[in-house]
Protein backbone atom coordinates (compact mmCIF):
# COMPACT_ATOMS: atom_id res chain seq x y z
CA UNK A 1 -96.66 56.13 -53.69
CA UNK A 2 -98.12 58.49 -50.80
CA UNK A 3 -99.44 57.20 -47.48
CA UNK A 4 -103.06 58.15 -47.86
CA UNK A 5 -105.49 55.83 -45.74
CA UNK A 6 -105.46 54.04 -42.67
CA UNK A 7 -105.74 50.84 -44.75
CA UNK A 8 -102.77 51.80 -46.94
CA UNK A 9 -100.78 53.35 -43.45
CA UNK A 10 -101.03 49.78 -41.77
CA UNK A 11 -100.19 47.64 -44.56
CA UNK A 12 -97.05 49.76 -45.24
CA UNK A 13 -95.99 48.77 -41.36
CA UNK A 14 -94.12 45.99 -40.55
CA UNK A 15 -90.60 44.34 -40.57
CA UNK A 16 -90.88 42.51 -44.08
CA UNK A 17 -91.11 43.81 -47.70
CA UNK A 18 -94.26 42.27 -49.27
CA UNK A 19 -96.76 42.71 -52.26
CA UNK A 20 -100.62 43.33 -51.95
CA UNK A 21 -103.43 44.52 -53.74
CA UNK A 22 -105.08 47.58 -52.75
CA UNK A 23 -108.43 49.43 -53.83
CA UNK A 24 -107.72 53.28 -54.45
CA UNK A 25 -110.97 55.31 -54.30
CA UNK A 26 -113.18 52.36 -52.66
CA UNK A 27 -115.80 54.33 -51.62
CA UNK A 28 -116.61 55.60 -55.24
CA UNK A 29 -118.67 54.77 -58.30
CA UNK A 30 -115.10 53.82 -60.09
CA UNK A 31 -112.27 51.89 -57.59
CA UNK A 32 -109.20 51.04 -59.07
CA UNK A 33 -107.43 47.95 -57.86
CA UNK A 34 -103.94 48.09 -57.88
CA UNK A 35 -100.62 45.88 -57.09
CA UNK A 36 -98.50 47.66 -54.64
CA UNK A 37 -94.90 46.24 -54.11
CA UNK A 38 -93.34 47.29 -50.24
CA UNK A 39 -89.65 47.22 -49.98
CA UNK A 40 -87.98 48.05 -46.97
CA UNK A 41 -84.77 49.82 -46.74
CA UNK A 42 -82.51 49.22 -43.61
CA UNK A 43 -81.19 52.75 -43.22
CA UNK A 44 -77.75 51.80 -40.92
CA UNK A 45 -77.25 55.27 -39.96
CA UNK A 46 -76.66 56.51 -43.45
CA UNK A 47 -77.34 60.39 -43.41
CA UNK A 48 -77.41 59.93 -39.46
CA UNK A 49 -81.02 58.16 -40.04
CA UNK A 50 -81.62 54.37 -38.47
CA UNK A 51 -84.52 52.52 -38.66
CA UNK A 52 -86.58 50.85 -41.50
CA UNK A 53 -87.96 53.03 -44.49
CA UNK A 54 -91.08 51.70 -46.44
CA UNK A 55 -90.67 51.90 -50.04
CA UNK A 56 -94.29 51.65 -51.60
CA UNK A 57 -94.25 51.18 -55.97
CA UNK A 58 -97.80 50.45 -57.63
CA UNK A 59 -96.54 47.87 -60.31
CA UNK A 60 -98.26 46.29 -63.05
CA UNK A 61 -97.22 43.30 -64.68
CA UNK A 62 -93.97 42.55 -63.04
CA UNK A 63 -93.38 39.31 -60.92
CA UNK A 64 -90.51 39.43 -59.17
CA UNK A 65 -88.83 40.02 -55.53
CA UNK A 66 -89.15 43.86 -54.27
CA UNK A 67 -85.59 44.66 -54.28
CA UNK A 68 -85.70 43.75 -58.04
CA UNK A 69 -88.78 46.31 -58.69
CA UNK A 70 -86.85 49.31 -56.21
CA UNK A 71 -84.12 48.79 -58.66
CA UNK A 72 -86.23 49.46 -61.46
CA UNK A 73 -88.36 52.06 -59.99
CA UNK A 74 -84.81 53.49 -59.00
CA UNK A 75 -83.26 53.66 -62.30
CA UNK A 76 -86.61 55.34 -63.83
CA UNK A 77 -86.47 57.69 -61.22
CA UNK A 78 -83.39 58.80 -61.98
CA UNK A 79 -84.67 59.21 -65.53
CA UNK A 80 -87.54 61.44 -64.75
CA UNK A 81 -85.29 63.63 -62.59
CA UNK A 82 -82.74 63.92 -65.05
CA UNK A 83 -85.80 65.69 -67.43
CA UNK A 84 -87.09 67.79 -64.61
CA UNK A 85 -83.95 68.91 -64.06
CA UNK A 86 -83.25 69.56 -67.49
CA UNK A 87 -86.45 72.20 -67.76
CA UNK A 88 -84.39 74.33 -65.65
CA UNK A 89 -81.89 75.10 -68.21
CA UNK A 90 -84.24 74.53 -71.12
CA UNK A 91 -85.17 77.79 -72.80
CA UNK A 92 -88.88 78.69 -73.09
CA UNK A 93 -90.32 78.91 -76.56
CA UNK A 94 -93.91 78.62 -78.23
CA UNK A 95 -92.28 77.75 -81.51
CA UNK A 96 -93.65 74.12 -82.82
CA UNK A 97 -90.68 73.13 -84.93
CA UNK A 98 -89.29 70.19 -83.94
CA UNK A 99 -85.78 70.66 -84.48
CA UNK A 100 -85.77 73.76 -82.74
CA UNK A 101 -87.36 71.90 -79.86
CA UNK A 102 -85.16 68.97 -79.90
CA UNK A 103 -82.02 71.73 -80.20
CA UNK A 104 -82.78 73.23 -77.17
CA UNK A 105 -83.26 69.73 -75.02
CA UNK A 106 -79.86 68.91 -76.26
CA UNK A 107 -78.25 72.27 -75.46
CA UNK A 108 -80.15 71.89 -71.85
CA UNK A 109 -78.73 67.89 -71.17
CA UNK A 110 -74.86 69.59 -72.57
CA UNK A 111 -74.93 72.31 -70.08
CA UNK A 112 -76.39 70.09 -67.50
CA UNK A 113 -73.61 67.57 -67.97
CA UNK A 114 -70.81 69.89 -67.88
CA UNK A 115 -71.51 71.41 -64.89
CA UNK A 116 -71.41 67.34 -63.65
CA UNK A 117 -67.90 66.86 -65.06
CA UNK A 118 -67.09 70.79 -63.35
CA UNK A 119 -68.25 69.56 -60.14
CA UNK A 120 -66.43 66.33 -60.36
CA UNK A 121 -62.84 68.19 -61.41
CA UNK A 122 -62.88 70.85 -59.54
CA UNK A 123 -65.36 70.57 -56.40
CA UNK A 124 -64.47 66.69 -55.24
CA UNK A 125 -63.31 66.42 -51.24
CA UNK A 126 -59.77 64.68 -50.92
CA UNK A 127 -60.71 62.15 -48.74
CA UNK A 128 -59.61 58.58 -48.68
CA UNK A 129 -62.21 56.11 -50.06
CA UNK A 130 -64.99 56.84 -52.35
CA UNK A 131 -65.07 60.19 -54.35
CA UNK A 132 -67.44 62.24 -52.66
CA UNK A 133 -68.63 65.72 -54.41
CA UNK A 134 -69.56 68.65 -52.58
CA UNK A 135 -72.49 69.86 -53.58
CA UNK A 136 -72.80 72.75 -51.83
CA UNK A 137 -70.03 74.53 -52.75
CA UNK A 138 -71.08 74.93 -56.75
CA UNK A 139 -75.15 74.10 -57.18
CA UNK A 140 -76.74 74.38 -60.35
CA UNK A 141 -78.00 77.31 -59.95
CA UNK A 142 -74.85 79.76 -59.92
CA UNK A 143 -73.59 77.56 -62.66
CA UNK A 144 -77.06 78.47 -64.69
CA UNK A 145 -76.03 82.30 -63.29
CA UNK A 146 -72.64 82.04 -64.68
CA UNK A 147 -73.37 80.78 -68.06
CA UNK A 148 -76.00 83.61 -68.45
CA UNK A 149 -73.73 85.86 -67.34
CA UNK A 150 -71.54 85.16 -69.81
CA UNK A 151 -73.51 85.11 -72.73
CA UNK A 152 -75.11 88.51 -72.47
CA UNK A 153 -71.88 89.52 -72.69
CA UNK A 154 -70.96 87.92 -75.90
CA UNK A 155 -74.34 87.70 -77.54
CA UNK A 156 -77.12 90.71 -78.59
CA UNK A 157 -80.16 89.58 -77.12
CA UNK A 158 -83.23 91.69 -78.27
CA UNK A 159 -86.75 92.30 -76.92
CA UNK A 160 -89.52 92.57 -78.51
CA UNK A 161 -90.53 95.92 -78.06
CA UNK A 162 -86.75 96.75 -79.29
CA UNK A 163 -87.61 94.62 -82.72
CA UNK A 164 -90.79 96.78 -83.04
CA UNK A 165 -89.57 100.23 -83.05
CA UNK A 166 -86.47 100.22 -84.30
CA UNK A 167 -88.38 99.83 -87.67
């Protein structure tokens, strides 16, 4: 959730995580109460960062410690991401058939998840410890610029104004 508010700004301050109800739009002819859950993260000088970082979820119906909701919220997150990130390989069509549809989401999540398993064969630092990719040295993108490469080469791909006059 996004700082908005002085109200909101100081009760996201502070040196415990904590859960308490806030009013969103209290100044109009419709509030909304909601639960917010604060969870602090010690950073330890991960990603050269110290300090404490606020971790603000609106939750509704769940009862339990924050570190228990971040994990939740966490997991969903990853979730969501995965989908934006599939509409990045996902072709664009205006056709309403479902399997069509549901061909090309699978088609995106494949592509997505071999370039995972390419970056962790071929792109992983030899270090001792935990394997660490680097991401920098194949992104998404020139994977995405590869694979279209590749298949204008192999495949005819028509436009529309090609369809209509070669009739």
């Amino acid at each position: 959730m996004k700082e908005h508010g002085v109200e909101l700004k100081s009760k996201l301050k502070g040196t415990k995580s904590n859960t308490f109800k806030y009013c969103l739009n209290a100044n109009s002819k419709n509030p909304v109460e909601v639960t917010i859950t604060d969870c602090l993260v010690y950073l330890k000088g991960k990603n050269g960062k110290h300090g404490i970082k606020h971790h603000a979820f609106v939750v509704f119906g769940l009862s339990t410690s924050p570190r228990v909701i971040r994990m939740i919220y966490k997991h969903r997150f990853a979730i969501e991401s995965t989908y934006r990130f599939r509409n990045t390989t996902k072709p664009k069509t205006s056709s309403k058939d479902p399997v069509l549809r549901y061909f090309y989401t699978l088609m995106a999540f494949i592509c997505q998840n071999w370039w995972i398993s390419l970056k962790w064969r071929y792109f992983m630092k030899s270090q001792r410890g935990p394997k660490v990719v680097d991401n920098k040295r194949f992104p998404f993108h020139h994977f995405v610029k590869i694979i279209n490469l590749e298949q204008q080469d192999h495949f005819v791909v028509y436009q529309i104004s090609e369809i209509v006059t070669s009739k």
